[in-house]
Protein backbone atom coordinates (compact mmCIF):
# COMPACT_ATOMS: atom_id res chain seq x y z
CA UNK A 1 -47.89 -13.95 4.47
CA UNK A 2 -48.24 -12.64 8.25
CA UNK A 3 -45.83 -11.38 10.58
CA UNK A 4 -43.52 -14.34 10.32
CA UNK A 5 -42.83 -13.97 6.55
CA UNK A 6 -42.18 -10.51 6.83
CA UNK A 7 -39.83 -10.81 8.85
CA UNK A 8 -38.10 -14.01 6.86
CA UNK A 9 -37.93 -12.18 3.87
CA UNK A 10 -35.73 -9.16 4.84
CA UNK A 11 -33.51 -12.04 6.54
CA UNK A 12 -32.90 -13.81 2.92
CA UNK A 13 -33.03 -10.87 0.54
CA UNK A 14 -29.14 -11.36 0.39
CA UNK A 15 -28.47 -15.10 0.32
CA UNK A 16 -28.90 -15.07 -3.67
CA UNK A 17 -26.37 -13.01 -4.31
CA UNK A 18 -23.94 -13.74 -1.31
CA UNK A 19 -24.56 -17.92 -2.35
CA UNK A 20 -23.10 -16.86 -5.66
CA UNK A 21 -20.06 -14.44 -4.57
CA UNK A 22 -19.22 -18.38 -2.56
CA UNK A 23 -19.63 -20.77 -5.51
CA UNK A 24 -17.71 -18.09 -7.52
CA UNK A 25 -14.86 -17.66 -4.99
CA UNK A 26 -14.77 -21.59 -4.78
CA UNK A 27 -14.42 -22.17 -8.64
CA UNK A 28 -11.55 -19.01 -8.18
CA UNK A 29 -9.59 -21.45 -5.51
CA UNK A 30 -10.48 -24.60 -8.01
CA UNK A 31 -8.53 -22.92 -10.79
CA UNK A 32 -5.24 -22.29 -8.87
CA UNK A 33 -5.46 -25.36 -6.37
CA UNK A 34 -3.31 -28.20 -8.01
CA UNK A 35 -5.58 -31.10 -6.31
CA UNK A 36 -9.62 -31.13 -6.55
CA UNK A 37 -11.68 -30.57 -3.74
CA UNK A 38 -13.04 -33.11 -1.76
CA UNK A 39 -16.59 -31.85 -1.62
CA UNK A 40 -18.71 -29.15 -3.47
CA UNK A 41 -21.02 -27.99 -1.22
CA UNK A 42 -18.49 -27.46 2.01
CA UNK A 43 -15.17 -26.20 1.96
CA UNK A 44 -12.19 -28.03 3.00
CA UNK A 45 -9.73 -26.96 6.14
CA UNK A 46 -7.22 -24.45 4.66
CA UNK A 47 -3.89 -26.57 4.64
CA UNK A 48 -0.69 -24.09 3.84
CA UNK A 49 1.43 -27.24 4.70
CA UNK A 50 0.36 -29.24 1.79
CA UNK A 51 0.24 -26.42 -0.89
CA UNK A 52 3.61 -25.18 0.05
CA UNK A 53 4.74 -28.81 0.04
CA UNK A 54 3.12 -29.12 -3.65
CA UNK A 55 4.86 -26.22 -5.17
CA UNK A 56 7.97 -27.16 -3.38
CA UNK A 57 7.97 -30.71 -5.39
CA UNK A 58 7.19 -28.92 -8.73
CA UNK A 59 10.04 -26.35 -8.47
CA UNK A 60 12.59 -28.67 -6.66
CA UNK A 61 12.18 -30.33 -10.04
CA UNK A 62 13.57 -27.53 -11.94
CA UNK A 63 15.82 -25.59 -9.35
CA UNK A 64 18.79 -27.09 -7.48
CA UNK A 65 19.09 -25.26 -3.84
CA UNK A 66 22.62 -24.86 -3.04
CA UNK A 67 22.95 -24.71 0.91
CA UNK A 68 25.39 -22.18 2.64
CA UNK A 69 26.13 -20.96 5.87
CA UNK A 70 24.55 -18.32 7.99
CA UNK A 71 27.78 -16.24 7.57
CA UNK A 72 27.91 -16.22 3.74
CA UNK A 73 23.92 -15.73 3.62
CA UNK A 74 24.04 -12.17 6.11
CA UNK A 75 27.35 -10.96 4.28
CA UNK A 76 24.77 -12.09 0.67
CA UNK A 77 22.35 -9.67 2.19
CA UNK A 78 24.54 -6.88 3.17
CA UNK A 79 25.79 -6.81 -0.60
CA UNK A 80 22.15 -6.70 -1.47
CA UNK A 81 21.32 -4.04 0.94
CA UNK A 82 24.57 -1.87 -0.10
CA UNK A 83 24.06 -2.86 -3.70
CA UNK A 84 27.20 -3.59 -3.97
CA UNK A 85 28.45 -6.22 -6.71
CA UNK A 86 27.42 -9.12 -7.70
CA UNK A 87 23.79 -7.83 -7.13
CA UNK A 88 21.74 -7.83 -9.55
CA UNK A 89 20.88 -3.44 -10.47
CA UNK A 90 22.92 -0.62 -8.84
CA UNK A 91 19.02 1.17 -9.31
CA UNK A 92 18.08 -0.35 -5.64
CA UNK A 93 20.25 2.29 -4.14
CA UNK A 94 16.94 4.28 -4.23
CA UNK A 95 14.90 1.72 -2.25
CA UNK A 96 16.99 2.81 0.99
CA UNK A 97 16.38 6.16 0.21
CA UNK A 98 13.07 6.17 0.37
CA UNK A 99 12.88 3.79 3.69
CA UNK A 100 14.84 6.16 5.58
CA UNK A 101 12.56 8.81 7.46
């Protein structure tokens, strides 16, 4: 083999196993990716825009957004926060416990 495949074989001991942990983490993004990829061998620019905007069409299908005003939405928060009524559980009366130092 000589000097030069000696040293070319340390240098692709791992590619087996690290070309499979890629095709398996590309078959893992196939499964939850509601479009196909446009190629199998390199991977498309991650686009956050166009998944959000995906999932966005599929539950503005099923949920109706009702819009309200920056006022109503802080003193929605500060109910939240105090656990005061209408939330949801008195029980998150322990999450500011535990925040506090």
């Amino acid at each position: 083999m000589g000097g030069a495949g000696e040293m070319a074989a340390p240098q692709a001991r791992y590619y087996p196993a690290k070309y499979q942990a890629v095709v398996n983490t590309l078959e893992k993004l196939r499964e939850v990716l509601p479009w196909t990829l446009e190629s199998t061998s390199t991977l498309e620019p991650r686009d956050s825009g166009r998944l959000l905007d995906y999932w966005r069409g599929v539950y503005s299908e099923i949920f109706e957004v009702i819009d309200t005003s920056g006022d109503i939405s802080c003193r929605a928060l500060a109910r939240e926060a105090m656990a005061l009524p209408p939330t949801k559980s008195a029980k998150c009366r322990g999450w500011l416990k535990k925040t506090r130092p």
